[in-house]
C-alpha atoms as a PDB file:
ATOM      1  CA  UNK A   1    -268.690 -87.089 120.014  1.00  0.00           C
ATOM      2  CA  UNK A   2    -271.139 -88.520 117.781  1.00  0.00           C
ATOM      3  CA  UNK A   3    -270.623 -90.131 113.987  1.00  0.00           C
ATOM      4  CA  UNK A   4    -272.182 -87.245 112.759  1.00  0.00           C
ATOM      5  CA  UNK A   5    -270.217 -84.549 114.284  1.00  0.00           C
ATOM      6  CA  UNK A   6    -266.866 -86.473 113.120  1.00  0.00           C
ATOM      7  CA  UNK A   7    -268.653 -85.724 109.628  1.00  0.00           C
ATOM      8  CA  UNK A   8    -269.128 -82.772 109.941  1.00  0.00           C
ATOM      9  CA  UNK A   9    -265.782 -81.743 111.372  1.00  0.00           C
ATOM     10  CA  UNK A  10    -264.006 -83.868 108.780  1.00  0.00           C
ATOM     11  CA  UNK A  11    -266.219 -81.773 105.784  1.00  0.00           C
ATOM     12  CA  UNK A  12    -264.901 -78.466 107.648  1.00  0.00           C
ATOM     13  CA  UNK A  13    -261.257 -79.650 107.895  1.00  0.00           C
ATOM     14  CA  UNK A  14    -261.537 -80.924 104.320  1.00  0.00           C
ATOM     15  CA  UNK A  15    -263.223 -77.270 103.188  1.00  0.00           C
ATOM     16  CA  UNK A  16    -260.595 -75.375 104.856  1.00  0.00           C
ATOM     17  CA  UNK A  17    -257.711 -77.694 103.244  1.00  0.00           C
ATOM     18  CA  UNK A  18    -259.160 -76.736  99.895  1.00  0.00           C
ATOM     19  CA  UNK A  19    -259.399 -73.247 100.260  1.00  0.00           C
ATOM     20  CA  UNK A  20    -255.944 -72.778 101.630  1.00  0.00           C
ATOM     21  CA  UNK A  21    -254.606 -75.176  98.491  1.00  0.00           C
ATOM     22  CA  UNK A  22    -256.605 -73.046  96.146  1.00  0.00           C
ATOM     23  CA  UNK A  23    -255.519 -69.861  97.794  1.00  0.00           C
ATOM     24  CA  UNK A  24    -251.708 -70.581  97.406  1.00  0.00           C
ATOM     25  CA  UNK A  25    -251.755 -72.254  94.073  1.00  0.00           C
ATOM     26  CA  UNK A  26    -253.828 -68.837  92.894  1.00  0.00           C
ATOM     27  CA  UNK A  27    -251.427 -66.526  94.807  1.00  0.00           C
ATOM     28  CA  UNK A  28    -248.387 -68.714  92.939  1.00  0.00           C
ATOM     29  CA  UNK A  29    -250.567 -68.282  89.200  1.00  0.00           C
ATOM     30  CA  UNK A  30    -250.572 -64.484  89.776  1.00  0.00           C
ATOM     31  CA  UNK A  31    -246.991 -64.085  91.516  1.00  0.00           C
ATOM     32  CA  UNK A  32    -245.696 -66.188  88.764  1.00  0.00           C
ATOM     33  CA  UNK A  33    -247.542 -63.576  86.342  1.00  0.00           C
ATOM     34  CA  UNK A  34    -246.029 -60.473  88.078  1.00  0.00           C
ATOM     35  CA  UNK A  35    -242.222 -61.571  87.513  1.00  0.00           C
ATOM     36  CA  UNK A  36    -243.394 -62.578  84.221  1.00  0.00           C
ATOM     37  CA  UNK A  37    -244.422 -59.084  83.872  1.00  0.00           C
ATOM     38  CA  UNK A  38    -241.406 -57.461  85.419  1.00  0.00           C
ATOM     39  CA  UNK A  39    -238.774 -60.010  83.154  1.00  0.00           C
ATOM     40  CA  UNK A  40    -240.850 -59.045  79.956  1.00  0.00           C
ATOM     41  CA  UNK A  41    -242.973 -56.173  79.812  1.00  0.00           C
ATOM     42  CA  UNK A  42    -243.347 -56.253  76.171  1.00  0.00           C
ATOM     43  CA  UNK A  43    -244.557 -59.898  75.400  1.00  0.00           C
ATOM     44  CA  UNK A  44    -248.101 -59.264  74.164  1.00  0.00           C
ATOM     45  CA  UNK A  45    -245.688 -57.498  71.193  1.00  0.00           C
ATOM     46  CA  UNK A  46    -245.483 -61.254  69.406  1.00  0.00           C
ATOM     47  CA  UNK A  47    -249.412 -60.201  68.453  1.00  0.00           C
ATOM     48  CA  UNK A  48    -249.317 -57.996  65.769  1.00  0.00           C
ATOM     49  CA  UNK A  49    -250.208 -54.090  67.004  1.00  0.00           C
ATOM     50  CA  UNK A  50    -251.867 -51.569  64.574  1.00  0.00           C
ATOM     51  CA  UNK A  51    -250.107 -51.795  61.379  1.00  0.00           C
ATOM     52  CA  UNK A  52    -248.295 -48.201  60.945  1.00  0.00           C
ATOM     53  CA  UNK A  53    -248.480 -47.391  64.750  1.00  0.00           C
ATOM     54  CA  UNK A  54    -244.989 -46.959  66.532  1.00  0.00           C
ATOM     55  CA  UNK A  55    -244.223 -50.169  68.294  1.00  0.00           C
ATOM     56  CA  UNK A  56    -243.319 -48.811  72.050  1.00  0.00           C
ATOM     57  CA  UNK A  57    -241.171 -50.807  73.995  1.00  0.00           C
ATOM     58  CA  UNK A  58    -240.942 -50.855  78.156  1.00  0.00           C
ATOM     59  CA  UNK A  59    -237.591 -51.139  79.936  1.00  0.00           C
ATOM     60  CA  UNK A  60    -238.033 -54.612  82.588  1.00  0.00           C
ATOM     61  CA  UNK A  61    -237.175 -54.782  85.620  1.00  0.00           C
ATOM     62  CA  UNK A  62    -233.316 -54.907  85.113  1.00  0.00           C
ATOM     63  CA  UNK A  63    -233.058 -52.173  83.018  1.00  0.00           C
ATOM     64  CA  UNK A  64    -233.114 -53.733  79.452  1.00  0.00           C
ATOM     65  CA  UNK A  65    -235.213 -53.877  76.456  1.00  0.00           C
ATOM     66  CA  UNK A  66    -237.122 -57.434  76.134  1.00  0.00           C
ATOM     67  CA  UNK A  67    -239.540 -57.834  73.489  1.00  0.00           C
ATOM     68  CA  UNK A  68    -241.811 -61.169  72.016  1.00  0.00           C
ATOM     69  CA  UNK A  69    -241.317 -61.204  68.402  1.00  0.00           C
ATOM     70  CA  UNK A  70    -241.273 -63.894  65.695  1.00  0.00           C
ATOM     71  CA  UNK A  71    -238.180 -65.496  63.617  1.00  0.00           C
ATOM     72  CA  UNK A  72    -239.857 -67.438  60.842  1.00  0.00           C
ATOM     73  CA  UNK A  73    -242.779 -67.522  62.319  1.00  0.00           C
ATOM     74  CA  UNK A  74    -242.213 -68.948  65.492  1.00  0.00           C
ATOM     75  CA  UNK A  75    -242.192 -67.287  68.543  1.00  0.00           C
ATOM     76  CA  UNK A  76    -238.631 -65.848  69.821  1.00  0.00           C
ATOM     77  CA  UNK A  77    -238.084 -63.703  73.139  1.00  0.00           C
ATOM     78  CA  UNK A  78    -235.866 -60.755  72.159  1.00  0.00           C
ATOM     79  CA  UNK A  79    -233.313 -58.725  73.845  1.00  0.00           C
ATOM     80  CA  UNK A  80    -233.055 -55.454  72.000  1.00  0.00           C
ATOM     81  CA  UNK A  81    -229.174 -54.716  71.492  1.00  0.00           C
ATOM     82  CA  UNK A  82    -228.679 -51.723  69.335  1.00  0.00           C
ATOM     83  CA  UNK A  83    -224.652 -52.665  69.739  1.00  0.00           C
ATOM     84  CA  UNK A  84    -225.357 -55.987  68.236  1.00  0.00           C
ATOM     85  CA  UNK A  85    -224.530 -56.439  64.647  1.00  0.00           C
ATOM     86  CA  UNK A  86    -227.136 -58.998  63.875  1.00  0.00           C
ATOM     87  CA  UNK A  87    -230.136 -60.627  65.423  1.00  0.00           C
ATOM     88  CA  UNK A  88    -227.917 -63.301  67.214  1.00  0.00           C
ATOM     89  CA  UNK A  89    -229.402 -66.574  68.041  1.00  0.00           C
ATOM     90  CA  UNK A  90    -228.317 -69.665  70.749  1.00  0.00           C
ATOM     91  CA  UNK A  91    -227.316 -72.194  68.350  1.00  0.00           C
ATOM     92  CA  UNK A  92    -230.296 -74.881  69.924  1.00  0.00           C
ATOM     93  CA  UNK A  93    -232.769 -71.986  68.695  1.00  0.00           C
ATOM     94  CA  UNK A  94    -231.448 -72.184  65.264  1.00  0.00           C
ATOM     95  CA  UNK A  95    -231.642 -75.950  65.244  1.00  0.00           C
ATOM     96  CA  UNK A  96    -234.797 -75.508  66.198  1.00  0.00           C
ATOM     97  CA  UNK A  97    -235.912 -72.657  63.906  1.00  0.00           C
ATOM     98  CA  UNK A  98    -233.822 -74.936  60.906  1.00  0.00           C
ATOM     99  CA  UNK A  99    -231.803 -72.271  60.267  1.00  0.00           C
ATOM    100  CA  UNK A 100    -228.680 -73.114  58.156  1.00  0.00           C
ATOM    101  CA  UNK A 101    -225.532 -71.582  58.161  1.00  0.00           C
ATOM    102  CA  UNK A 102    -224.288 -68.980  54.902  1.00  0.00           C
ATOM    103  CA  UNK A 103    -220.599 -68.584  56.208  1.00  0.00           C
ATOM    104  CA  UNK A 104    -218.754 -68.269  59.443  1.00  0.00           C
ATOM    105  CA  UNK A 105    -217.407 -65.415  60.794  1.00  0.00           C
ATOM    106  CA  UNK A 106    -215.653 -63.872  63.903  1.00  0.00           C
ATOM    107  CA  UNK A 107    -217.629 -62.000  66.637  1.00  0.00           C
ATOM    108  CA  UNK A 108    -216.556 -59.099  69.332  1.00  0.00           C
ATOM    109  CA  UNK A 109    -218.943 -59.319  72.306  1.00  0.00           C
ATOM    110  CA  UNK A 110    -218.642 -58.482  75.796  1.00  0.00           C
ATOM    111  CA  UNK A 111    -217.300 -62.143  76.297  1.00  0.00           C
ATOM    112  CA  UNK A 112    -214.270 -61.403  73.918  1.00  0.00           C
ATOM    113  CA  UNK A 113    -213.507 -62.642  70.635  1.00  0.00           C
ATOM    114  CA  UNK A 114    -215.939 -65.506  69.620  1.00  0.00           C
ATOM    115  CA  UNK A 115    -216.371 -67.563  66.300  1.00  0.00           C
ATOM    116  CA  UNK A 116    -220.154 -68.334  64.968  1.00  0.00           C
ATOM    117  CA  UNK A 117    -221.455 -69.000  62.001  1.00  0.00           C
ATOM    118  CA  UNK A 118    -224.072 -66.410  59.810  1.00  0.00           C
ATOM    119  CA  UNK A 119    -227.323 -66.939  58.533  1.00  0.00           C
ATOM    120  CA  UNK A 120    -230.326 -65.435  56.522  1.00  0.00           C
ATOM    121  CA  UNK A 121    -233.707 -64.955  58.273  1.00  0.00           C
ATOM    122  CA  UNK A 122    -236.887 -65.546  56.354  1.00  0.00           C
ATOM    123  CA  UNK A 123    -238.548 -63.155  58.375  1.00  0.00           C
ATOM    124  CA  UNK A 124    -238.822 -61.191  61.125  1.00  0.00           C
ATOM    125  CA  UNK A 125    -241.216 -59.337  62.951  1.00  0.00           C
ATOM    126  CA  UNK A 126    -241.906 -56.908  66.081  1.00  0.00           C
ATOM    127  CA  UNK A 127    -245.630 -55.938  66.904  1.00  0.00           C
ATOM    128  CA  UNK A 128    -246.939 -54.970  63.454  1.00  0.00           C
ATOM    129  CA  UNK A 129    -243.723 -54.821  62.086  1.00  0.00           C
ATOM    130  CA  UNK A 130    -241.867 -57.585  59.280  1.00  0.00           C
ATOM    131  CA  UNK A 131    -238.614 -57.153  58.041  1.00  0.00           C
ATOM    132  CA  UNK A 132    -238.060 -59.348  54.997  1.00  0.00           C
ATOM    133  CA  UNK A 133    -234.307 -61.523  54.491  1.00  0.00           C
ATOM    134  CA  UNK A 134    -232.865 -60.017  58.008  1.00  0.00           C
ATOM    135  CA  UNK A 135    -229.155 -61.348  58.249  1.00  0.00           C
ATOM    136  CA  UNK A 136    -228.494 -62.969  61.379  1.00  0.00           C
ATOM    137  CA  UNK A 137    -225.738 -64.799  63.130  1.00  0.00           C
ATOM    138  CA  UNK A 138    -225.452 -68.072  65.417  1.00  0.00           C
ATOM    139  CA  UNK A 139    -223.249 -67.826  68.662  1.00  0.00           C
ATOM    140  CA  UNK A 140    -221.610 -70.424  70.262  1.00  0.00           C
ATOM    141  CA  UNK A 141    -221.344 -67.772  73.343  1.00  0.00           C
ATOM    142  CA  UNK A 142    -225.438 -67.343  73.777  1.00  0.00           C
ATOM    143  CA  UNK A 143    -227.606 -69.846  75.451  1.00  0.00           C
ATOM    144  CA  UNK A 144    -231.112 -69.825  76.892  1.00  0.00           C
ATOM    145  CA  UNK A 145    -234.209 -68.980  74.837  1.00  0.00           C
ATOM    146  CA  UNK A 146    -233.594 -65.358  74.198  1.00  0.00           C
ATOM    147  CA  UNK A 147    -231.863 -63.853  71.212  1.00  0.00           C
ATOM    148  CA  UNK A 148    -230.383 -60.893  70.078  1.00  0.00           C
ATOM    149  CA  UNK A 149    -232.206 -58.297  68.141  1.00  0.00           C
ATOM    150  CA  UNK A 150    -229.848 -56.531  66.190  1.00  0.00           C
ATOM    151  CA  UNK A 151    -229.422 -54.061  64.060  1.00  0.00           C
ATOM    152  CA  UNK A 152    -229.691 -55.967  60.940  1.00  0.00           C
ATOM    153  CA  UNK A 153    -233.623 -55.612  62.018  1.00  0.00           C
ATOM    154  CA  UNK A 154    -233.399 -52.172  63.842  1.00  0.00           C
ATOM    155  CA  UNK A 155    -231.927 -50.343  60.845  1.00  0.00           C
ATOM    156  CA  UNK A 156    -235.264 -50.773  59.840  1.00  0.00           C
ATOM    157  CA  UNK A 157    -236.667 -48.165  62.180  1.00  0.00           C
ATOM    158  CA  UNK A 158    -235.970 -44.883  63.938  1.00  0.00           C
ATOM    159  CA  UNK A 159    -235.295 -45.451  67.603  1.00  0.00           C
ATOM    160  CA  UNK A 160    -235.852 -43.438  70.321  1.00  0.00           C
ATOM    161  CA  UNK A 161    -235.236 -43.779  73.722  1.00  0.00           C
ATOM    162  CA  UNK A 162    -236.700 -41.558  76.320  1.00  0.00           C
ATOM    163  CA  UNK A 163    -236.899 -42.762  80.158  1.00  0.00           C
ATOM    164  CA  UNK A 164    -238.140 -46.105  80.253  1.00  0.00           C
ATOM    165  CA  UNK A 165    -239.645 -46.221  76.873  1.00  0.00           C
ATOM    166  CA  UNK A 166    -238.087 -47.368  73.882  1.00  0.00           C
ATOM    167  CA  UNK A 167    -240.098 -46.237  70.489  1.00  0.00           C
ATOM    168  CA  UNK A 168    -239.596 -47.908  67.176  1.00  0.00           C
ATOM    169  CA  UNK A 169    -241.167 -46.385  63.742  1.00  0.00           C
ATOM    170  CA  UNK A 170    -240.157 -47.385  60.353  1.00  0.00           C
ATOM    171  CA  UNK A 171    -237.111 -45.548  58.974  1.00  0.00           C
ATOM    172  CA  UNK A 172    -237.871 -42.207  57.054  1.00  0.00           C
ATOM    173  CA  UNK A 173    -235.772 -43.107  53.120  1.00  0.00           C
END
């Protein structure tokens, strides 16, 4: 075999080495996309949505109600929990948001009896919605990067639930 054909052969091998890297790290990008999808449905919500237009909310995967919103400002993954008193946050997100503690308090969740401490949100906000001094609590019990939307926000809104949809409008007064 000549010098050339090795060159050639080595171009092809390299060629179909970078297709086949290519075509698995692009098959990962848009797996990786799809479970995204499934875990949180509702994540282009942390962009504000028509102002006045219900915000409508998609069950994931597992059943449950995850939303992008914004604490302060900042971004925040929600888990809508209409049985939740307040929006509850892990206590590393409320380090991180600066959040400071008003009072302590004790908590009944499905974990039992826990102790955390309570807290006043500057703002927060769902789609195109803000709600303005939202009280909020800091468990001990929750961990991760998800927090509790509670209804210390959702008493801001009708709710209704049909199917796999979720739909939130602001409260008739």
């Amino acid at each position: 075999m000549s010098d050339q054909d090795r060159g050639v052969k080595r171009t092809g091998l390299g060629m179909m080495l970078l297709f086949w890297v290519l075509f698995i790290a692009t098959g990962t990008w848009w797996f990786q996309g799809l479970v995204e999808r499934q875990r949180n449905p509702n994540s282009h919500l942390v962009s504000a949505v028509e102002e006045g237009a219900p915000v409508v909310l998609e069950r994931n995967r597992g059943g449950h109600f995850v939303a992008t919103g914004r604490i302060n400002g900042e971004p925040v993954e929600f888990l809508v929990d209409t049985g939740a008193t307040y929006v509850a946050l892990p206590r590393q997100m409320a380090e991180r948001l600066g959040l400071e503690a008003t009072g302590s308090a004790w908590f009944n969740t499905a974990n039992g009896r826990v102790r955390g401490d309570l807290t006043l949100l500057d703002e927060v906000s769902l789609g195109g919605y803000v709600a303005r001094d939202v009280r909020g609590s800091v468990s001990l019990g929750l961990e991760g990067d998800t927090a509790l939307l509670g209804m210390s926000f959702l008493d801001h809104f009708d709710i209704r639930i049909r199917g796999a949809q979720m739909v939130l409008e602001p409260a008739a007064d």
